[in-house]
Protein backbone atom coordinates (compact mmCIF):
# COMPACT_ATOMS: atom_id res chain seq x y z
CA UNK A 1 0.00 0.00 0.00
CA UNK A 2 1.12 3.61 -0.87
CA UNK A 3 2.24 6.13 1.79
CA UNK A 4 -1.50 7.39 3.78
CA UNK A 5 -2.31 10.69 3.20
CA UNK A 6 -5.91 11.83 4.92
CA UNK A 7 -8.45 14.31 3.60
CA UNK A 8 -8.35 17.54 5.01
CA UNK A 9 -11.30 18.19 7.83
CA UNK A 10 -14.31 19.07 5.06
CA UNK A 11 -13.54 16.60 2.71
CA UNK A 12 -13.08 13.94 5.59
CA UNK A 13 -16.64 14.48 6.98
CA UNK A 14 -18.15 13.44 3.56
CA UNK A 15 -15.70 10.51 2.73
CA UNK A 16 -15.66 9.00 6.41
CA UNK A 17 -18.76 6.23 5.22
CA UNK A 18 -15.72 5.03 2.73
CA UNK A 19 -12.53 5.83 5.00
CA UNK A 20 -11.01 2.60 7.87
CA UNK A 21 -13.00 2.82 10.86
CA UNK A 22 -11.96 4.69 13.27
CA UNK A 23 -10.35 2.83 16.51
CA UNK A 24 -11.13 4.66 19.49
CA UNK A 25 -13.25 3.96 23.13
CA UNK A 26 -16.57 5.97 22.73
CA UNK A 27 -19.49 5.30 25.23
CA UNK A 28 -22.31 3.19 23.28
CA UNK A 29 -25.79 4.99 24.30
CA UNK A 30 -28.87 2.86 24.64
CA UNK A 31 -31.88 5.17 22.62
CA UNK A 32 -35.41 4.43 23.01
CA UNK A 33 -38.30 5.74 21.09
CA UNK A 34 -41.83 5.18 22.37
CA UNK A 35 -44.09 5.87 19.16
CA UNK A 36 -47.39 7.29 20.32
CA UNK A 37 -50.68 6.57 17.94
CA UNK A 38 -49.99 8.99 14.57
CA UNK A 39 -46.74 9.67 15.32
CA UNK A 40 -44.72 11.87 12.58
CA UNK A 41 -42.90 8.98 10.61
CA UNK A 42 -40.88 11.44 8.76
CA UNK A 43 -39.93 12.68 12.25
CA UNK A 44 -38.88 9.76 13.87
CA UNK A 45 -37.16 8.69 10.40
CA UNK A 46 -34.86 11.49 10.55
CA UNK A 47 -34.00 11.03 14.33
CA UNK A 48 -33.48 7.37 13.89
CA UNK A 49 -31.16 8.05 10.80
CA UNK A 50 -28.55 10.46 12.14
CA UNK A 51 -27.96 7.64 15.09
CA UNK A 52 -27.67 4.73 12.14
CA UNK A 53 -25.47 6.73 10.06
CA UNK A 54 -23.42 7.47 12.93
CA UNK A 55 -23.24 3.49 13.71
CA UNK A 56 -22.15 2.57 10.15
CA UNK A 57 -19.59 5.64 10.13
CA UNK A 58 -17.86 4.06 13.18
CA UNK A 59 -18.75 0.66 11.66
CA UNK A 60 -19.94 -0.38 15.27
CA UNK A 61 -23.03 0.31 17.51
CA UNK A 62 -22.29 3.61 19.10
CA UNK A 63 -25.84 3.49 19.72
CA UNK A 64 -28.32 0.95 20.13
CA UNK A 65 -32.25 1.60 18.71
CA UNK A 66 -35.07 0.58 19.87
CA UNK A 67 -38.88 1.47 19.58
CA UNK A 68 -42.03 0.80 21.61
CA UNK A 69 -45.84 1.48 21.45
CA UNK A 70 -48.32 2.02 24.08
CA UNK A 71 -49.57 -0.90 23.29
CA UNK A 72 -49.15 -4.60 22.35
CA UNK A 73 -48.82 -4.94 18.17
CA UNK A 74 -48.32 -2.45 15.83
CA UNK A 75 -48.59 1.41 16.02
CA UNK A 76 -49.70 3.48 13.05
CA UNK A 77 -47.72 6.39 11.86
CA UNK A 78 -49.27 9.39 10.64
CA UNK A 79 -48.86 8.18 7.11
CA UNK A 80 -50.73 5.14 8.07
CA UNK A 81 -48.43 3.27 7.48
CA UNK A 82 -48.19 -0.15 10.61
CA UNK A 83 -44.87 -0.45 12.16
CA UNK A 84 -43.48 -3.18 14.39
CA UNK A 85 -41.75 -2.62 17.66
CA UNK A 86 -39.49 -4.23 20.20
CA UNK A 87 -42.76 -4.62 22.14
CA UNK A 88 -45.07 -2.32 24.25
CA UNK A 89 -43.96 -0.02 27.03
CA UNK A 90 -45.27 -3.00 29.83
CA UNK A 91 -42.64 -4.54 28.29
CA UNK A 92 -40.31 -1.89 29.90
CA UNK A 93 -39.54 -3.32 32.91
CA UNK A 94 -37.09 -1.26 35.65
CA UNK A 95 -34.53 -3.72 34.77
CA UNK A 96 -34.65 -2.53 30.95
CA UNK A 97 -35.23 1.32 32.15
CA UNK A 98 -32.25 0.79 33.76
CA UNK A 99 -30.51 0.17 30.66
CA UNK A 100 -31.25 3.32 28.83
CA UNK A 101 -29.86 6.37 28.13
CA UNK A 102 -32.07 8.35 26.42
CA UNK A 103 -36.10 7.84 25.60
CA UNK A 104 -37.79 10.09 23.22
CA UNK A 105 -41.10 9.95 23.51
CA UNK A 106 -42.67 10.77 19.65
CA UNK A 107 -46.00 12.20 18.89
CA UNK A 108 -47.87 13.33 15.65
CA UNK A 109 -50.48 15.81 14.16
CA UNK A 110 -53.17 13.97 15.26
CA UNK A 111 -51.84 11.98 18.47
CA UNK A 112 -53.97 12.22 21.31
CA UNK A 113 -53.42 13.86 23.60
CA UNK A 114 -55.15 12.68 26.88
CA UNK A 115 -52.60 11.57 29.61
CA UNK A 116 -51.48 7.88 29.66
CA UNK A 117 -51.45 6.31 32.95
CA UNK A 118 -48.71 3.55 31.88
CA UNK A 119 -46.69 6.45 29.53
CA UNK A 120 -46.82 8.56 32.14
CA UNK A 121 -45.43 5.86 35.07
CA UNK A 122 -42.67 4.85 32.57
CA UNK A 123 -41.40 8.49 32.03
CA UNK A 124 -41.38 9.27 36.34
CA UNK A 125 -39.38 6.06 36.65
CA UNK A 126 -37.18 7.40 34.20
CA UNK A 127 -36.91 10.17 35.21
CA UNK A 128 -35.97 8.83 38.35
CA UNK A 129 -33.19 7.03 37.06
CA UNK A 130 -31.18 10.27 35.84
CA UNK A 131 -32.34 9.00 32.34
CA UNK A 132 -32.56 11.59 29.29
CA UNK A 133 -35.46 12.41 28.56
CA UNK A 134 -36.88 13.81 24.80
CA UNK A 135 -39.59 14.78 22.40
CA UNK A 136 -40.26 14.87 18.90
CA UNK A 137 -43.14 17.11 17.49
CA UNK A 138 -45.67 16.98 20.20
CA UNK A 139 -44.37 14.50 23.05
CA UNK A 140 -43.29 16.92 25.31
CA UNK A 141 -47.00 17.48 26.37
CA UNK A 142 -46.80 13.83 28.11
CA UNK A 143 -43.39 14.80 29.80
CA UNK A 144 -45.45 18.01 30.57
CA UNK A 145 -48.47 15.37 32.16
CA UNK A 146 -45.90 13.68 34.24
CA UNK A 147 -44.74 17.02 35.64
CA UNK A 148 -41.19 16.30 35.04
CA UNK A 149 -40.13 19.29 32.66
CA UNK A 150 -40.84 22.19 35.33
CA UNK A 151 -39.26 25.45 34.22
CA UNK A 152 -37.44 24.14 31.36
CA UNK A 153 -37.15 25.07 27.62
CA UNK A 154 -38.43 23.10 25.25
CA UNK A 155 -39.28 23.12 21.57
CA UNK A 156 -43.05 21.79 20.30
CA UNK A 157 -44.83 22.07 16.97
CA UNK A 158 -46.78 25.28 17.00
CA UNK A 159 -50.25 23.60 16.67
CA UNK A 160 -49.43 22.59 20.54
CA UNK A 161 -48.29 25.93 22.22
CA UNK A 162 -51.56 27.19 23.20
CA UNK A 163 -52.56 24.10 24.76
CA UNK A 164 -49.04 23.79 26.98
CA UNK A 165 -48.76 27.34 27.28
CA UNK A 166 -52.44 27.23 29.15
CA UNK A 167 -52.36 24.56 30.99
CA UNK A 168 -48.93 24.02 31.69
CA UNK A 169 -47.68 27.92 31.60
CA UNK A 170 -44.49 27.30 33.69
CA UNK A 171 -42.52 25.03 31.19
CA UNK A 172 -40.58 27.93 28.07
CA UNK A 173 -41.03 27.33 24.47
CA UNK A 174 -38.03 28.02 22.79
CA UNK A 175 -38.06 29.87 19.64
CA UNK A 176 -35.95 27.50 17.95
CA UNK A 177 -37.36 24.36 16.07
CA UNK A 178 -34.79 22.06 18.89
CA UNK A 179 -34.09 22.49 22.49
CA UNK A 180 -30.93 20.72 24.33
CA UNK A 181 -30.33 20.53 27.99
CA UNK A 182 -28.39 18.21 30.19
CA UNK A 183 -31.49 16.25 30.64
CA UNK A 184 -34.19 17.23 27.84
CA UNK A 185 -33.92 17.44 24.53
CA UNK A 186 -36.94 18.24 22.50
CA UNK A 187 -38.02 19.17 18.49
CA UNK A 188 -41.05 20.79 16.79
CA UNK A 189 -40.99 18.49 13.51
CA UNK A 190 -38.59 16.68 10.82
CA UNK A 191 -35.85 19.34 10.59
CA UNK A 192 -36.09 20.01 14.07
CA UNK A 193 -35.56 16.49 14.79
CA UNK A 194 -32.31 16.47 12.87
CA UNK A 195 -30.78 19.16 13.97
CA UNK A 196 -31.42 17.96 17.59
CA UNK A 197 -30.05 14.55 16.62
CA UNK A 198 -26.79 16.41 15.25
CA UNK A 199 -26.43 18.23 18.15
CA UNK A 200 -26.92 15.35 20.48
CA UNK A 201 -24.28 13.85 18.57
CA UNK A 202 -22.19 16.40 19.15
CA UNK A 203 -22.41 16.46 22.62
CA UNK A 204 -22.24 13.22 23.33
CA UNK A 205 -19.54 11.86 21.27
CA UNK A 206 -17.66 14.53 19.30
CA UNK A 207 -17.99 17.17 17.11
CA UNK A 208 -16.06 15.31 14.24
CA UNK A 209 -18.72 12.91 14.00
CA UNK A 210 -22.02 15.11 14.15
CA UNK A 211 -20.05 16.55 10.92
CA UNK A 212 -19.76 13.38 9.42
CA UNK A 213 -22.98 12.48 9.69
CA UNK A 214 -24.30 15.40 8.77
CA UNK A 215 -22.35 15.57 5.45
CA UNK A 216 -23.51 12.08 4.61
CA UNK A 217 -27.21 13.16 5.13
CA UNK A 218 -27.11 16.05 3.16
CA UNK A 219 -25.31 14.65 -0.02
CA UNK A 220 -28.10 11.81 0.15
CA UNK A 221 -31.04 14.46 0.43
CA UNK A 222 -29.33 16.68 -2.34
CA UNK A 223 -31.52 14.89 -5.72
CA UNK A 224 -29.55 13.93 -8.17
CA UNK A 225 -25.53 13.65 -8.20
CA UNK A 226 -23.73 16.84 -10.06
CA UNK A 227 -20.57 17.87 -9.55
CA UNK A 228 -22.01 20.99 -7.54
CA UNK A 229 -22.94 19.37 -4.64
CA UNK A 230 -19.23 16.86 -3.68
CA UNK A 231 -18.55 19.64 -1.30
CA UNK A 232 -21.05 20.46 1.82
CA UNK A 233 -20.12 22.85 5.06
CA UNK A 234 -21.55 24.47 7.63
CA UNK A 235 -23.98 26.62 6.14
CA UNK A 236 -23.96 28.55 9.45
CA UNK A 237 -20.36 30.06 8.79
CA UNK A 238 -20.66 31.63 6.05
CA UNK A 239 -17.46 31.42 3.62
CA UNK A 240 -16.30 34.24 1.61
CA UNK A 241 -17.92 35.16 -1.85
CA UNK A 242 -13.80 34.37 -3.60
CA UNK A 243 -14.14 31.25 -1.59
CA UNK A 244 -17.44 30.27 -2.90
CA UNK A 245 -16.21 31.01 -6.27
CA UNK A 246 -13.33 28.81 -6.69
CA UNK A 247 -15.19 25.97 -4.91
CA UNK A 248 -17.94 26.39 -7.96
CA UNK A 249 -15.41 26.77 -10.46
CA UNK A 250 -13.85 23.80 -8.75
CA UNK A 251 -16.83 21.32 -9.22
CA UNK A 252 -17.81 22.38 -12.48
CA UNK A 253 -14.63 21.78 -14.41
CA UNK A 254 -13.70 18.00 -12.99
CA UNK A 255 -12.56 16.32 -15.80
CA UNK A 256 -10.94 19.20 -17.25
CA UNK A 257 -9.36 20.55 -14.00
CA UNK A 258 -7.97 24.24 -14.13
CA UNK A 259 -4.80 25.30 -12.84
CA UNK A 260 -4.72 27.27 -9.93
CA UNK A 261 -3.47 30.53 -11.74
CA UNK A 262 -6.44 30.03 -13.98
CA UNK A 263 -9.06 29.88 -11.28
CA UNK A 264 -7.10 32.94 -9.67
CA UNK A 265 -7.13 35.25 -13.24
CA UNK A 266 -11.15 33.95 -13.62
CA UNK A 267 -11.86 35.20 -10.15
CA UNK A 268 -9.82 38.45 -10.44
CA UNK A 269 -7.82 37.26 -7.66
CA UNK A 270 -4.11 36.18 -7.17
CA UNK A 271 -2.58 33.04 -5.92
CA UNK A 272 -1.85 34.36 -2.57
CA UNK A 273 -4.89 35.59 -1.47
CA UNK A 274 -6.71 32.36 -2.55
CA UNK A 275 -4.26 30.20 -0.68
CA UNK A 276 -5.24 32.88 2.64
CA UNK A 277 -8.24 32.24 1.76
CA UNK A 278 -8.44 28.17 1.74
CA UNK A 279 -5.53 27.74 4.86
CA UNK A 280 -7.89 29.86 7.29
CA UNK A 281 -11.57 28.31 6.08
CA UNK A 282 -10.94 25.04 4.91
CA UNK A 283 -7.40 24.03 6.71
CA UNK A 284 -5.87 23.38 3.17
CA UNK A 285 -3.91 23.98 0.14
CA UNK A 286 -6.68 25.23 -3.12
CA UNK A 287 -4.59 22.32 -5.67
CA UNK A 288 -5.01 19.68 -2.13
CA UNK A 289 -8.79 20.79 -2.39
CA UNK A 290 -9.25 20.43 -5.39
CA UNK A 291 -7.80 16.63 -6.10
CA UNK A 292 -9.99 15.86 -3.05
CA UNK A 293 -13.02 17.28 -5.08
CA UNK A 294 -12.08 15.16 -8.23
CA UNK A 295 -11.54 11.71 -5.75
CA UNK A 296 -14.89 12.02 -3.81
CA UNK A 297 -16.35 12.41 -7.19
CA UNK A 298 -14.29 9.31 -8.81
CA UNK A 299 -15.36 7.57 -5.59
CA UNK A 300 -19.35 8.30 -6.29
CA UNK A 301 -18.85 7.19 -9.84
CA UNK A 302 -16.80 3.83 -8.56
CA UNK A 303 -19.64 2.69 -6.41
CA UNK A 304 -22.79 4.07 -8.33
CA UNK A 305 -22.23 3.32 -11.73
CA UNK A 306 -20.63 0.52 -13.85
CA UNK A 307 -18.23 2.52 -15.78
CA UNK A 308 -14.50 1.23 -16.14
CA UNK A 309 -12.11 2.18 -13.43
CA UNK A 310 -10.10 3.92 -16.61
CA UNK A 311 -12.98 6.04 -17.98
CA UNK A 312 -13.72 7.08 -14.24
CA UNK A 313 -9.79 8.55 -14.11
CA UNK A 314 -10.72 10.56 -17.20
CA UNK A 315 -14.13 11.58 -16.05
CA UNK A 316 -12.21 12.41 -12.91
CA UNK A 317 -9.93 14.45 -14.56
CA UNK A 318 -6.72 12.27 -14.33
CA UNK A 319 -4.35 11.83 -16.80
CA UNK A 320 -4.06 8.03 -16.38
CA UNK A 321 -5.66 5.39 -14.74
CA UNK A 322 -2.41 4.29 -12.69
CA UNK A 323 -1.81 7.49 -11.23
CA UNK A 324 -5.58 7.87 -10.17
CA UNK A 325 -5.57 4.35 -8.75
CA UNK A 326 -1.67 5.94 -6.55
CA UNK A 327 -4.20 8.89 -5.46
CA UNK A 328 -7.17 6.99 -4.81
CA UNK A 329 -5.05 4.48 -2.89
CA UNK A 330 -3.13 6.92 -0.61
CA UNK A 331 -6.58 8.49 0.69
CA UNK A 332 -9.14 6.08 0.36
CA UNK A 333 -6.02 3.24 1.60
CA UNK A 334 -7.73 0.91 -0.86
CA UNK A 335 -7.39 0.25 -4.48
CA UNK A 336 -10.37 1.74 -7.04
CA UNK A 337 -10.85 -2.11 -8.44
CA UNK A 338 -11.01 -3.37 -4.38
CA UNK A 339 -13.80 -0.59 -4.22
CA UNK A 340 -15.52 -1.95 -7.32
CA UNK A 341 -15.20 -5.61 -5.81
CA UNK A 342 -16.06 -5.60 -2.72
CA UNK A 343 -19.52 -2.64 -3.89
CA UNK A 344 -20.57 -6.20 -6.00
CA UNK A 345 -20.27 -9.10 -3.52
C-alpha cells in the first residue's frame, strides 16, 4: 500500500462512510423511542437516521435503537403506514429502564393527547433514574403530564403551544425548532428532529462525528448527483464570496481541471490571497482541495455506476488510470478495483 495521506477536515466528513474505521473507546448509548398513535414517521425517520449513520460511520453500535408502542402490536404512523416494535412499554420493565440512556417519547399531528397512565409511570421512573429524557413534534405534552419538565425550555410544533402554554404555563417554548439541555432534549418536527439529533451527537460523542454524519445526510437528500454538490459545510459560517467562487469553479470543471493561476485570473484574484483564503476556512492547500473534489467524485462514480475504473480517471480528470488508482489508494487506503469488488459481492 502507498504512503497514507488523509483528507483535510471538510472533505473527511463526507468521505468517512468510505474511510477505515476509526479505533477509538466511545461510550455506546442505549436510545429508546416510544411511538405514540400517529406519530410523525418522517420525524422519527430522521431522528433514527442520524444515530444509524453514525453506527455505520464508526462501523460499530455507538448506539443501540429501539422502539415501543403504548400498546401490544403495531402502532400506526401518521402516514398510516403499521410499524413493528421491540414490544409495548409493559414490556419496559425497571430492569430494561435501567438500561437506557435516552427515551424520546414521539407524537404526531393527530396523536392524542389525553394523559397515559402507563406512559406517564414509565417516564417518572425514568426520570428517576437520571435518564434523558426527549420529544419529537408533540411529546413533550406527556413529559409536561408527568410534571417532570418544570421550568425548562423546550421546543413543540406550534399547533401545541396554546394548549401547553395554558395549561402548563411554567414550562418555556423556545423559539428554535430544537431544544438541548443536560437532561431534555426536545423538536417541533422533521428538521427540528435532525438538527437535535446532530447536536446530540455532538455532545455526546464529538464534534467530528455530528459533521460526518451530517455531510452524509445532506449529499443523500441533495436529488440527483452533479458535480455541484461533492462539497457540503456548515452553512452557518458563512465562507467568503472568492471562496465560494473557486469551490464552484472547482466542481464544475472535474474532468478538465484548471490550474490554480487560472481559477485565480477567472476570479480576479491572485494566488496568494486564494491560498489565505483556503488555509484559514478550509485548513488546506486550493490544488489539495481540489484533487480531493475530483476523488470524492471518482469515488461516487466507482460505487454508483458501472463505468470502467479507466474512464472514471478521465471523467475524474486524471491523466491516467495508474496514477488515479496511486491517489485513490493513498486516501481512500484501498485500491479503485477493491472498491468496485467488494460494492458487487
Amino acid at each position: 500500500m502507498q504512503n497514507k495521506r488523509a483528507f483535510s477536515s471538510v472533505m473527511q466528513d463526507i468521505n468517512s462512510l468510505y474511510l477505515p474505521s476509526v479505533t477509538c473507546d466511545e461510550q455506546r448509548l442505549n436510545v429508546a423511542f416510544i411511538l405514540l398513535e400517529h406519530f410523525s414517521m418522517t420525524s422519527f425517520t430522521v431522528a433514527v437516521d442520524v444515530l444509524i449513520t453514525a453506527n455505520l460511520i464508526r462501523d460499530k453500535s455507538v448506539f443501540e435503537v429501539n422502539s415501543y408502542a403504548l400498546k401490544e402490536g403495531n402502532v400506526t404512523s401518521d402516514l398510516g403506514i403499521d410499524i413493528a416494535t421491540a414490544g409495548s412499554i409493559s414490556t419496559l420493565d425497571a430492569k430494561k429502564l435501567a438500561e437506557l440512556d435516552i427515551l424520546i417519547i414521539c407524537g404526531g399531528l393527530r396523536t392524542s393527547l389525553t394523559a397515559n397512565a402507563a406512559l406517564t409511570k414509565i417516564i417518572k421512573q425514568a426520570q428517576s433514574q437520571r435518564i434523558m429524557l426527549g420529544s419529537i413534534w408533540n411529546g413533550i405534552i406527556a413529559l409536561a403530564q408527568a410534571n417532570v419538565i418544570t421550568d425548562q425550555l423546550c421546543a413543540l410544533h406550534i399547533d401545541n403551544h396554546a394548549l401547553l402554554q395554558e395549561q402548563y404555563p411554567s414550562i418555556d417554548l423556545s423559539p428554535n425548532q430544537y431544544s438541548l439541555s443536560e437532561t431534555l432534549i426536545s423538536c417541533s418536527d422533521a428538521q427540528g428532529a435532525l438538527g437535535m439529533m446532530l447536536k446530540l451527537l455532538e455532545i455526546k460523542h464529538s464534534p467530528a462525528l455530528s459533521r460526518a454524519v451530517q455531510a452524509i445526510l445532506n449529499a443523500s437528500r441533495s436529488g440527483p448527483e452533479t458535480t455541484q454538490n461533492i462539497m457540503q459545510y456548515d452553512e452557518s459560517v458563512p465562507l467568503p464570496e472568492l471562496l465560494l467562487g473557486a469551490i464552484e469553479l472547482m466542481n464544475a470543471n472535474i474532468e478538465e481541471p484548471l490550474p490554480i493561476l487560472e481559477i485565480t485570473k477567472l476570479l480576479n484574484s491572485n494566488r496568494r490571497q486564494l491560498e489565505r483564503l483556503f488555509k484559514q476556512h478550509l485548513h488546506t492547500s486550493p490544488s489539495r482541495h481540489y484533487l480531493e473534489i475530483r476523488l470524492t467524485y471518482a469515488r461516487r462514480l466507482l460505487l454508483q455506476t458501472s463505468a470502467s475504473i479507466t474512464n472514471i480517471a478521465i471523467a475524474s480528470g486524471f491523466v491516467s488510470g495508474n496514477h488515479f488508482s496511486y491517489c485513490f489508494s493513498q486516501f481512500f487506503q484501498v485500491s479503485p478495483s477493491r472498491v468496485r469488488v467488494t460494492n458487487t459481492e
